[in-house]
C-alpha atoms as a PDB file:
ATOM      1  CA  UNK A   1    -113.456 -37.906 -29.305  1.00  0.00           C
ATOM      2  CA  UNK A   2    -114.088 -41.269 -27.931  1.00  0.00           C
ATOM      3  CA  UNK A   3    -112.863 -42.515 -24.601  1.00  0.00           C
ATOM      4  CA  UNK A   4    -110.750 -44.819 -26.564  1.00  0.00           C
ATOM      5  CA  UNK A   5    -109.200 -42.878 -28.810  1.00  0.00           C
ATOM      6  CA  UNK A   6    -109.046 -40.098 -25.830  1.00  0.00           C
ATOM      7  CA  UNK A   7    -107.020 -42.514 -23.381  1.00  0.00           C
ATOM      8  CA  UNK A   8    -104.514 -43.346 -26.369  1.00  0.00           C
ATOM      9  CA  UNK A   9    -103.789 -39.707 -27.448  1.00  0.00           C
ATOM     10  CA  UNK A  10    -103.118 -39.186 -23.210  1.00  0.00           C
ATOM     11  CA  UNK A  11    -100.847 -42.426 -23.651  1.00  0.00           C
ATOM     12  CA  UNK A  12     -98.951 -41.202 -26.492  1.00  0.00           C
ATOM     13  CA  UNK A  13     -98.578 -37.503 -24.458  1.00  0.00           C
ATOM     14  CA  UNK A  14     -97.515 -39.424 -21.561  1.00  0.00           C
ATOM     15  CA  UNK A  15     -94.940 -41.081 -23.700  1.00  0.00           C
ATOM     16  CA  UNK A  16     -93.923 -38.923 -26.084  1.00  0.00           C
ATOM     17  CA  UNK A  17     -92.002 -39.446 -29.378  1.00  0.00           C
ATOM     18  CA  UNK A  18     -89.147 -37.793 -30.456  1.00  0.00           C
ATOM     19  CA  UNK A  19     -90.383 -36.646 -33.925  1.00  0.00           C
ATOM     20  CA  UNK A  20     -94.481 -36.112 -34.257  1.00  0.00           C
ATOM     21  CA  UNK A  21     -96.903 -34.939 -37.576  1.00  0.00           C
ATOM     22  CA  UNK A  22    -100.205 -35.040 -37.903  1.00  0.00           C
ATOM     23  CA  UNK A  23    -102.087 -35.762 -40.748  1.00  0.00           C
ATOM     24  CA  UNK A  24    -105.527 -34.916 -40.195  1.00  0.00           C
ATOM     25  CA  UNK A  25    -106.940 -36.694 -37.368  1.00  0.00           C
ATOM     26  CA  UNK A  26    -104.113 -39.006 -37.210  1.00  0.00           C
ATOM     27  CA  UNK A  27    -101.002 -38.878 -35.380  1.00  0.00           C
ATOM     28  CA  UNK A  28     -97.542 -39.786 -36.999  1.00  0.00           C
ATOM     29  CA  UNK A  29     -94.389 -40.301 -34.628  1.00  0.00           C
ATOM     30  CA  UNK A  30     -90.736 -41.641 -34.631  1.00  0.00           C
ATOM     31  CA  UNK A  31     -88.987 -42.160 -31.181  1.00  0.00           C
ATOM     32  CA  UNK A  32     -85.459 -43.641 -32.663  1.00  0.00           C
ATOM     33  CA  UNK A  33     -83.843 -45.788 -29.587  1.00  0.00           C
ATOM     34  CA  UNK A  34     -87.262 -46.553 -27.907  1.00  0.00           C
ATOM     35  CA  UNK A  35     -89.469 -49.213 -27.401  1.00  0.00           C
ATOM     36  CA  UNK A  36     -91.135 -50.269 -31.134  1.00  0.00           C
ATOM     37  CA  UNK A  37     -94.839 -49.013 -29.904  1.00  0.00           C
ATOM     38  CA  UNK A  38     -93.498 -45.484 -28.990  1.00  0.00           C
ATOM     39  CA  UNK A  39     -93.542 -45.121 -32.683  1.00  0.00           C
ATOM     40  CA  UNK A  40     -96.425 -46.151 -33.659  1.00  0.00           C
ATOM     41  CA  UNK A  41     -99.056 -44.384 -36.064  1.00  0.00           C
ATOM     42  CA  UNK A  42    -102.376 -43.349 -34.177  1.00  0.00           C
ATOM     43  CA  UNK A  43    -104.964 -43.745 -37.305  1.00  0.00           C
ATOM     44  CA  UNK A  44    -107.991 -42.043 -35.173  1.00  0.00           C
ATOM     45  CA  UNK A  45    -111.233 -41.423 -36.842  1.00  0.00           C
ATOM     46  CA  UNK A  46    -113.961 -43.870 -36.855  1.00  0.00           C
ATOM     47  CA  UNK A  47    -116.075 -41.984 -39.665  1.00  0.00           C
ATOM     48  CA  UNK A  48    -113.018 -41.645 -42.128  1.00  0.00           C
ATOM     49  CA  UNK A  49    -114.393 -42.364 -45.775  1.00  0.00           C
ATOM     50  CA  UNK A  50    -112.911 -45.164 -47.968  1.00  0.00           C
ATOM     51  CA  UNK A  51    -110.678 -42.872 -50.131  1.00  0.00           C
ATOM     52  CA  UNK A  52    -110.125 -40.112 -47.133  1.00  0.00           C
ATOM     53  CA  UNK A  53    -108.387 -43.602 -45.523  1.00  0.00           C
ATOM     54  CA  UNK A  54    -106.065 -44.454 -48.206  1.00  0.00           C
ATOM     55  CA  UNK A  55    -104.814 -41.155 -48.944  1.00  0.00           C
ATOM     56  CA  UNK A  56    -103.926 -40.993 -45.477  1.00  0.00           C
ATOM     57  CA  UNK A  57    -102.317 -44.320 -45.239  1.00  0.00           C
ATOM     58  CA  UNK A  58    -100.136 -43.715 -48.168  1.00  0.00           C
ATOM     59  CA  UNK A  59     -99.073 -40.616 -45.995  1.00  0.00           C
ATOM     60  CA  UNK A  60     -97.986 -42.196 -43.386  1.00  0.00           C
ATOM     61  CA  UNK A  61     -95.831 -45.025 -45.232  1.00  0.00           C
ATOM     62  CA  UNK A  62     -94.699 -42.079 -46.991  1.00  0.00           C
ATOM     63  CA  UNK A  63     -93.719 -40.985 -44.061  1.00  0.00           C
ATOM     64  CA  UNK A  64     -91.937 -43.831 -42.455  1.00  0.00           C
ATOM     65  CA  UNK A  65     -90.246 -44.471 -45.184  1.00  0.00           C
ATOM     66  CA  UNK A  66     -88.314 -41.246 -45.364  1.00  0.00           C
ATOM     67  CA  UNK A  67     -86.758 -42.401 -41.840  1.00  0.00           C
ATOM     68  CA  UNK A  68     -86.767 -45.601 -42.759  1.00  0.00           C
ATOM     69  CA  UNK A  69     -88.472 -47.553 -40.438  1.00  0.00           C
ATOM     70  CA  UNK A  70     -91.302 -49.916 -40.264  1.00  0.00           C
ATOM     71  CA  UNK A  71     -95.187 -48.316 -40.658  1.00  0.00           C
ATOM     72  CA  UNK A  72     -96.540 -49.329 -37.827  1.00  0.00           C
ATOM     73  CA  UNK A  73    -100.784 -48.687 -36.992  1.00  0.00           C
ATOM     74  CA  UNK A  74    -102.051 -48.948 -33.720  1.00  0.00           C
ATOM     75  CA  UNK A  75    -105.399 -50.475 -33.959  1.00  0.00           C
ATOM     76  CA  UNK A  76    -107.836 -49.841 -30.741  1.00  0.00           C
ATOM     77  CA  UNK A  77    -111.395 -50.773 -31.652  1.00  0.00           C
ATOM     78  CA  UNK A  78    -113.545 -47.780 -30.834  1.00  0.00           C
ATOM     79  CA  UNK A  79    -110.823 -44.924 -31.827  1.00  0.00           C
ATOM     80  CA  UNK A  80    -110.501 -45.991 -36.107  1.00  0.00           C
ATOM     81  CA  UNK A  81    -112.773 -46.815 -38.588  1.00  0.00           C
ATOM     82  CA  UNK A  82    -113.444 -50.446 -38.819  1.00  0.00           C
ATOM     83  CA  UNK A  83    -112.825 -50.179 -42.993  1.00  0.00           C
ATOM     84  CA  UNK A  84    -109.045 -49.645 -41.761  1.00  0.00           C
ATOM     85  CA  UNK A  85    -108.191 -53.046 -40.947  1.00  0.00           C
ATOM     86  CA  UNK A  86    -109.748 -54.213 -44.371  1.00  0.00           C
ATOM     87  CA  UNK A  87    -107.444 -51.576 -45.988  1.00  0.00           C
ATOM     88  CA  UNK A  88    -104.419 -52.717 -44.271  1.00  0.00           C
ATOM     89  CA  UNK A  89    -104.865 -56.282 -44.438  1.00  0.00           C
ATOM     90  CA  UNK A  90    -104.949 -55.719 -48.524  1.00  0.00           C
ATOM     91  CA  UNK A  91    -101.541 -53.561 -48.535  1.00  0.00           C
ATOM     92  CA  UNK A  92     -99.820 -56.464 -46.858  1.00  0.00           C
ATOM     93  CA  UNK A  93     -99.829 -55.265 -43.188  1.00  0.00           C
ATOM     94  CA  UNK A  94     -99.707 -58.295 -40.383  1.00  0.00           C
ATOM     95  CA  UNK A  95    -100.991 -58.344 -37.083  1.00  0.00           C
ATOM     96  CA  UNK A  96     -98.577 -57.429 -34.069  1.00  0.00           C
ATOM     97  CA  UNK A  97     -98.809 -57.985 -30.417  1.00  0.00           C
ATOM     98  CA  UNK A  98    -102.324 -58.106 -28.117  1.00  0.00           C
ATOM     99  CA  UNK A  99    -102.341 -55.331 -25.667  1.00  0.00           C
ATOM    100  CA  UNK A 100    -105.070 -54.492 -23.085  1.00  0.00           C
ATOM    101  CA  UNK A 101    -105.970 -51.223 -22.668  1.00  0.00           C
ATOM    102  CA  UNK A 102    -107.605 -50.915 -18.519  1.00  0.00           C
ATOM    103  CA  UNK A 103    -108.642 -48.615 -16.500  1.00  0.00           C
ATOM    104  CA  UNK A 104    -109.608 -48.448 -12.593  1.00  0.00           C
ATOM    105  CA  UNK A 105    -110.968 -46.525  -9.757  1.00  0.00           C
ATOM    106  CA  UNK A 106    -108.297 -44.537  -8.316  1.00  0.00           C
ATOM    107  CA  UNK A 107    -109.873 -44.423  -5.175  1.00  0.00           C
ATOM    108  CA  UNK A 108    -109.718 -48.832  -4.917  1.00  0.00           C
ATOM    109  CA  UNK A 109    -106.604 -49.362  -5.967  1.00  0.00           C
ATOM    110  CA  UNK A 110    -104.459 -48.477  -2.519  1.00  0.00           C
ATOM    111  CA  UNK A 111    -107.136 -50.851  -0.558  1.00  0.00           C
ATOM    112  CA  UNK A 112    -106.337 -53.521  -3.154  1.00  0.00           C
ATOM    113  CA  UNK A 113    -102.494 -53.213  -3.529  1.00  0.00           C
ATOM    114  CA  UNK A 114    -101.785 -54.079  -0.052  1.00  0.00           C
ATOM    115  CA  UNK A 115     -97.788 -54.719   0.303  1.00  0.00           C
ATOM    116  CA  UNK A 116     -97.252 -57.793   2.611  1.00  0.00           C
ATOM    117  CA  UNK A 117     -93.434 -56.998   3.330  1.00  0.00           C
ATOM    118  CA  UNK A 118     -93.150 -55.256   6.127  1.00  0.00           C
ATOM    119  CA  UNK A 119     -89.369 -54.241   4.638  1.00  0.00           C
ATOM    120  CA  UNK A 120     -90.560 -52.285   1.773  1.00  0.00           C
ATOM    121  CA  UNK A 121     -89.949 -48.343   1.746  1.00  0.00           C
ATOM    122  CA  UNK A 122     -91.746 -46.143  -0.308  1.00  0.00           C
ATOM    123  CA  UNK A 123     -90.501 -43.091  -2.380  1.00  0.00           C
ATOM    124  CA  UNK A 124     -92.141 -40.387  -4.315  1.00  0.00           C
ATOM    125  CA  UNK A 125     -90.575 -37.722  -6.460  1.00  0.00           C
ATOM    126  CA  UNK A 126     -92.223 -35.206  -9.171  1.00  0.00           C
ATOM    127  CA  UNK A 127     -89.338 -36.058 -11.478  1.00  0.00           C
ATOM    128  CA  UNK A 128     -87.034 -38.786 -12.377  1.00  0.00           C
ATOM    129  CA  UNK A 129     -83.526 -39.577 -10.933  1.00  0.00           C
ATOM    130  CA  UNK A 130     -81.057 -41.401 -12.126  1.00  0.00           C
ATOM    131  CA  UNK A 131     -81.761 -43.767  -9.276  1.00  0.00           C
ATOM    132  CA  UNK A 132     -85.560 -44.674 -10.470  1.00  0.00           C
ATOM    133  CA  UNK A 133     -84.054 -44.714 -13.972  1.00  0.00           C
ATOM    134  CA  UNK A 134     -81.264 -47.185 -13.287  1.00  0.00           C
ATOM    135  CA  UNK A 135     -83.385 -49.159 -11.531  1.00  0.00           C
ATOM    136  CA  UNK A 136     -86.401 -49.648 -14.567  1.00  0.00           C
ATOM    137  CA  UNK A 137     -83.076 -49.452 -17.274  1.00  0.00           C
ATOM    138  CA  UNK A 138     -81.861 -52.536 -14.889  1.00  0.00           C
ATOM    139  CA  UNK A 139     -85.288 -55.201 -15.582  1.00  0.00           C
ATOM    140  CA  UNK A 140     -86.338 -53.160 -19.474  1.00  0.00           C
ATOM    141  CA  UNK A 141     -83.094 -53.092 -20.676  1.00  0.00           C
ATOM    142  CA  UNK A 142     -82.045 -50.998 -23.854  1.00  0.00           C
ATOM    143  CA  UNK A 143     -80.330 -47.606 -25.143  1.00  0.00           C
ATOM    144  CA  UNK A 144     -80.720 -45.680 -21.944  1.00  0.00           C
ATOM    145  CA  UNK A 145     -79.526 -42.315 -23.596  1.00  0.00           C
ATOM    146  CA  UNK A 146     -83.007 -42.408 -26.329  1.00  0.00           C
ATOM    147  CA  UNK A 147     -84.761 -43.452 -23.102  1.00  0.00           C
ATOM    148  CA  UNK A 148     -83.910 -41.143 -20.775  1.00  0.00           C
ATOM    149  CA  UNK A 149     -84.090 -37.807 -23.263  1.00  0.00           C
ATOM    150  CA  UNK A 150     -87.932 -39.222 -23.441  1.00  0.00           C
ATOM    151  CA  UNK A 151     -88.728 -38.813 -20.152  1.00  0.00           C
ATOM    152  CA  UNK A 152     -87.814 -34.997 -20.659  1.00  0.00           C
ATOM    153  CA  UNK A 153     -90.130 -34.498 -23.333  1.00  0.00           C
ATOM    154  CA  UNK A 154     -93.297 -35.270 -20.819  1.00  0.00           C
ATOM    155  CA  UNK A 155     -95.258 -31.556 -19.936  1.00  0.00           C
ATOM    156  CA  UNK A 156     -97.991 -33.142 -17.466  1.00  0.00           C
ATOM    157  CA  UNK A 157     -97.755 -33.483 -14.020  1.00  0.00           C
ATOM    158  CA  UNK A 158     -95.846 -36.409 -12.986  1.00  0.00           C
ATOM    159  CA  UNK A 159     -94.982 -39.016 -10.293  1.00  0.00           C
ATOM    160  CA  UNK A 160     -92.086 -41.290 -10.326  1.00  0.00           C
ATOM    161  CA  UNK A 161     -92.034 -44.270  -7.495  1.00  0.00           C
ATOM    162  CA  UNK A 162     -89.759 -46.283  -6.200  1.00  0.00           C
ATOM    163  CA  UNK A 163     -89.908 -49.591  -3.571  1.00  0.00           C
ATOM    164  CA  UNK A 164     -86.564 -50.283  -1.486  1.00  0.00           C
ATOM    165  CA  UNK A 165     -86.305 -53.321   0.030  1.00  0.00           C
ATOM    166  CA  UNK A 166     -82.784 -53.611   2.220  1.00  0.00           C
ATOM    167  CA  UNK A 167     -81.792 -50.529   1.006  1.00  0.00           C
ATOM    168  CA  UNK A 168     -82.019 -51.246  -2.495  1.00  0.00           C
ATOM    169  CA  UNK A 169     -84.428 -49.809  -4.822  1.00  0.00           C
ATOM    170  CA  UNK A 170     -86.026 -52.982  -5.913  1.00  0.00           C
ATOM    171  CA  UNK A 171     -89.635 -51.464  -8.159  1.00  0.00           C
ATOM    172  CA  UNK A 172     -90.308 -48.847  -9.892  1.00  0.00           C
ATOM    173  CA  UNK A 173     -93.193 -47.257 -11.813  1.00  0.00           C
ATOM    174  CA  UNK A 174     -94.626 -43.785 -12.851  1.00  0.00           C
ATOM    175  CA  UNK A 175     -97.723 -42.212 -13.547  1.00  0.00           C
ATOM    176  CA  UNK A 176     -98.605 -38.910 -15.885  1.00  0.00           C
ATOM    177  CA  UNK A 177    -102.001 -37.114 -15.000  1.00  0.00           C
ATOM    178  CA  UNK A 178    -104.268 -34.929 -17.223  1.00  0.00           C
ATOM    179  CA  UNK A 179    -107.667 -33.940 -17.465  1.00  0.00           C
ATOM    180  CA  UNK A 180    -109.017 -36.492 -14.351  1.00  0.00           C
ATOM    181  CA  UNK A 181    -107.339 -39.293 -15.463  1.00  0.00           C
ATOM    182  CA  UNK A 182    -103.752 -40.863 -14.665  1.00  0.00           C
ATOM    183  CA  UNK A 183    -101.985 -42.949 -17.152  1.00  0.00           C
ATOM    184  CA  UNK A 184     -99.131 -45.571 -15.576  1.00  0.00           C
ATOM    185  CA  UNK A 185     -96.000 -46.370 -17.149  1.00  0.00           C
ATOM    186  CA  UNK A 186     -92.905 -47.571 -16.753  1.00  0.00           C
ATOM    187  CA  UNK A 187     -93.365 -50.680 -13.991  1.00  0.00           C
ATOM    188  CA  UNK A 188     -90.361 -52.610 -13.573  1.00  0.00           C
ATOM    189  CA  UNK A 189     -89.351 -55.115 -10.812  1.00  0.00           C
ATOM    190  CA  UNK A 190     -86.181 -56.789  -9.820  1.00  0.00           C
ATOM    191  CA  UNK A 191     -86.708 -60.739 -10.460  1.00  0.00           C
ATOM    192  CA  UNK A 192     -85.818 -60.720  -6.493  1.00  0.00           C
ATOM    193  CA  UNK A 193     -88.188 -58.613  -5.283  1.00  0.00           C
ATOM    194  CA  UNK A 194     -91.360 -60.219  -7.461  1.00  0.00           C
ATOM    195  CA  UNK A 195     -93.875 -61.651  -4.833  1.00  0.00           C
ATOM    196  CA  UNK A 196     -93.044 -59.512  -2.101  1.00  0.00           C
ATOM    197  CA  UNK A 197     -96.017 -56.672  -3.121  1.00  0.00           C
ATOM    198  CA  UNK A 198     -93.134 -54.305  -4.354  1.00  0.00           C
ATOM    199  CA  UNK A 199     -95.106 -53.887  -8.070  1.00  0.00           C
ATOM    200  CA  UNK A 200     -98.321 -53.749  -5.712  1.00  0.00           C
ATOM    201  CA  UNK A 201     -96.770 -50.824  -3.232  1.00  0.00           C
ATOM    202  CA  UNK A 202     -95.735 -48.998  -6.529  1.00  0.00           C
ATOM    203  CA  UNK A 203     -99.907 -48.677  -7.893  1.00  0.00           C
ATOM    204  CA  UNK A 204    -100.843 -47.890  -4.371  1.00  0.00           C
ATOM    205  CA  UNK A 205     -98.680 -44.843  -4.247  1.00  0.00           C
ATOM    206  CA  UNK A 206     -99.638 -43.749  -7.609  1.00  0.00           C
ATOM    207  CA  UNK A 207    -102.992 -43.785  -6.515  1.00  0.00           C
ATOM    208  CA  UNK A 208    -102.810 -41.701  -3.895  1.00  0.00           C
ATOM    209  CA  UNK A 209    -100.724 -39.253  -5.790  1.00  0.00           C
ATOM    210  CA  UNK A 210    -103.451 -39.230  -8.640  1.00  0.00           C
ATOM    211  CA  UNK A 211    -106.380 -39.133  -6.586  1.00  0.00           C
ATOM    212  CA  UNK A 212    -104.305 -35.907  -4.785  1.00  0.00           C
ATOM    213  CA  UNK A 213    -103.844 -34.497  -8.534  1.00  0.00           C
ATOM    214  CA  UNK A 214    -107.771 -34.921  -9.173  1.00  0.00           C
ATOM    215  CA  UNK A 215    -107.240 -37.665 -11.392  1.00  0.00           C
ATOM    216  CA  UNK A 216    -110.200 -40.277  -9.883  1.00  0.00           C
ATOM    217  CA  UNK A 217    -109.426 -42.704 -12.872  1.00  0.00           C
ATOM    218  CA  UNK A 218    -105.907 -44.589 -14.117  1.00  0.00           C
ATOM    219  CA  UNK A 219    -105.389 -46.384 -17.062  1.00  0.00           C
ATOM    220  CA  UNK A 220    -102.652 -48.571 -18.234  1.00  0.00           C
ATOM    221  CA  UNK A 221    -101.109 -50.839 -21.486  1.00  0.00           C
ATOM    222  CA  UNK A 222    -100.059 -54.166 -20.466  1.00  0.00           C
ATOM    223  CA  UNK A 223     -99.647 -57.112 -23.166  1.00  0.00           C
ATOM    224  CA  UNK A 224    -101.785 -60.265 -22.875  1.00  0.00           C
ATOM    225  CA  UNK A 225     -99.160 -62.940 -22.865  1.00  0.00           C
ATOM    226  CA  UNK A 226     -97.647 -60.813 -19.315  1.00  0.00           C
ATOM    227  CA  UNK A 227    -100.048 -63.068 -17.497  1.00  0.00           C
ATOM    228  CA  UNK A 228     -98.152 -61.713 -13.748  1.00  0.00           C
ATOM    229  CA  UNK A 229     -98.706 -58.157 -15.174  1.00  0.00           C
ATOM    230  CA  UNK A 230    -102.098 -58.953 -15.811  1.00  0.00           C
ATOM    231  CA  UNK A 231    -103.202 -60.832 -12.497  1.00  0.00           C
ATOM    232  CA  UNK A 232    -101.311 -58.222 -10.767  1.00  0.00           C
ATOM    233  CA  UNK A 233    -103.531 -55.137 -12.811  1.00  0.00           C
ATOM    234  CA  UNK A 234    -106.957 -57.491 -11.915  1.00  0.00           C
ATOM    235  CA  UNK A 235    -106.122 -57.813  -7.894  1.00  0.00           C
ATOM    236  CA  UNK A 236    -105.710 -54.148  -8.029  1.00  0.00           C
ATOM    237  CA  UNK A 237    -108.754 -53.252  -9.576  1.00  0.00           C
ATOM    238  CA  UNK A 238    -108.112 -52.711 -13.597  1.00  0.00           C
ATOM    239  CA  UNK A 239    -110.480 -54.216 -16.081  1.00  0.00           C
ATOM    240  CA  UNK A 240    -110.299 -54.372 -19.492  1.00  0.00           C
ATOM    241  CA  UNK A 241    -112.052 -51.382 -21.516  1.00  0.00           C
ATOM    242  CA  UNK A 242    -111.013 -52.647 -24.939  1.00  0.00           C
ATOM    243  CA  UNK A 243    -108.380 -55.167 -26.787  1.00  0.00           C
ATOM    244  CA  UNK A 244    -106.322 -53.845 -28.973  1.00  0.00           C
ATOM    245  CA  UNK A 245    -103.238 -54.526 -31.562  1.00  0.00           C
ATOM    246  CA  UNK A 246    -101.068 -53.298 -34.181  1.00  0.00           C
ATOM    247  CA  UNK A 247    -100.863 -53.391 -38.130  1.00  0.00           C
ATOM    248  CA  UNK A 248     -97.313 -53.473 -39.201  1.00  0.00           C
ATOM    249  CA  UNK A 249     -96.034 -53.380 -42.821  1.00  0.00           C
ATOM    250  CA  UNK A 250     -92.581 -53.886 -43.179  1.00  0.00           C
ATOM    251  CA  UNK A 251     -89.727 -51.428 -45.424  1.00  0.00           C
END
């Protein structure tokens, strides 16, 4: 398996839907009350033949269609056949969203995400509390029951942060590590806590806990139209390894 296709099949691990199938190399999922993306098909295999493709497409609408919801393709250049877009773009399926996949150094990214407020106060847990979740529930917004049962379902090793600033907990963000690299999630920031470093104090300290849990690489999702997410993720150290998008096909 590619490094592509290997970082997205940590990502959906780190992440995990509700409801999962696989049909041969590619993964089918449905996380009902979660973000859209959660439940998105992984349609890995660059070598797939022509006909090997279609049957399996017409498995997974078959699929979402029996919960009825949308069939959804996550499309990362380097982890599907290139024939699959073709395929798609003849059944009717549109382009959704422009997502960066990065990665980084582990060992940069605490030198880089210096926090310039002296006020800010750091916390690190193995496992979430209601007080990290409140806090990301608070900027993402959301059924928080679908939500929280999610962060349940995650068998790596962990690290939940949190940033308070005047005794409030003001940031938050997570990170899931396996097999040398560490995957972050979940970064939320109050609107009045944004330009303090509180988003920058959160990487730092899931740096250190990856590098600590042998994990000398991170990687990370953040859309292209985020443009503070993604000047944020460049002063830290992430660089792109590869654009991708999503295929969707409506019910």
């Amino acid at each position: 398996m590619g490094l592509e296709a290997g970082l997205q099949e940590r990502a959906a691990r780190a992440v995990p839907a509700e409801y999962g199938a696989r049909a041969g190399k590619w993964l089918l999922r449905h996380a009902p009350g979660c973000s859209w993306w959660i439940g998105s098909v992984l349609p890995h295999g660059v070598g797939a033949e022509r006909t090997e493709l279609e049957e399996l497409i017409s498995v997974a609408e078959a699929y979402t269609t029996e919960r009825g919801i949308p069939t959804l393709m996550q499309m990362t250049p380097g982890a599907v056949s290139p024939e699959l877009d073709t395929l798609l773009e003849a059944r009717g399926y549109e382009h959704q969203a422009s997502v960066s996949l990065q990665t980084a150094t582990t060992s940069e990214v605490p030198a880089l995400a210096t926090a310039p407020h002296s006020s800010l106060r750091v916390r690190l847990e193995k496992q979430p509390t209601r007080t990290w979740f409140e806090a990301w529930h608070s900027v993402v917004g959301g059924d928080p029951d679908p939500q929280w049962r999610l962060l349940q379902r995650i068998e790596q090793r962990t690290a939940y942060v949190s940033v308070e600033l005047g005794g409030k907990t003001v940031a938050v963000g997570r990170s899931v590590a396996e097999a040398g690299w560490a995957g972050v999630f979940g970064m939320a920031t109050r609107p009045e806590a944004r330009g303090k470093g509180a988003a920058g104090a959160v990487l730092a300290a899931l740096a250190d806990w990856a590098a600590a849990n042998n994990a000398p690489r991170m990687y990370l999702h953040v859309e292209h139209e985020n443009e503070g997410a993604m000047r944020l993720y460049k002063r830290v150290g992430f660089t792109e390894l590869v654009p991708f998008s999503f295929r969707v096909k409506q019910r």
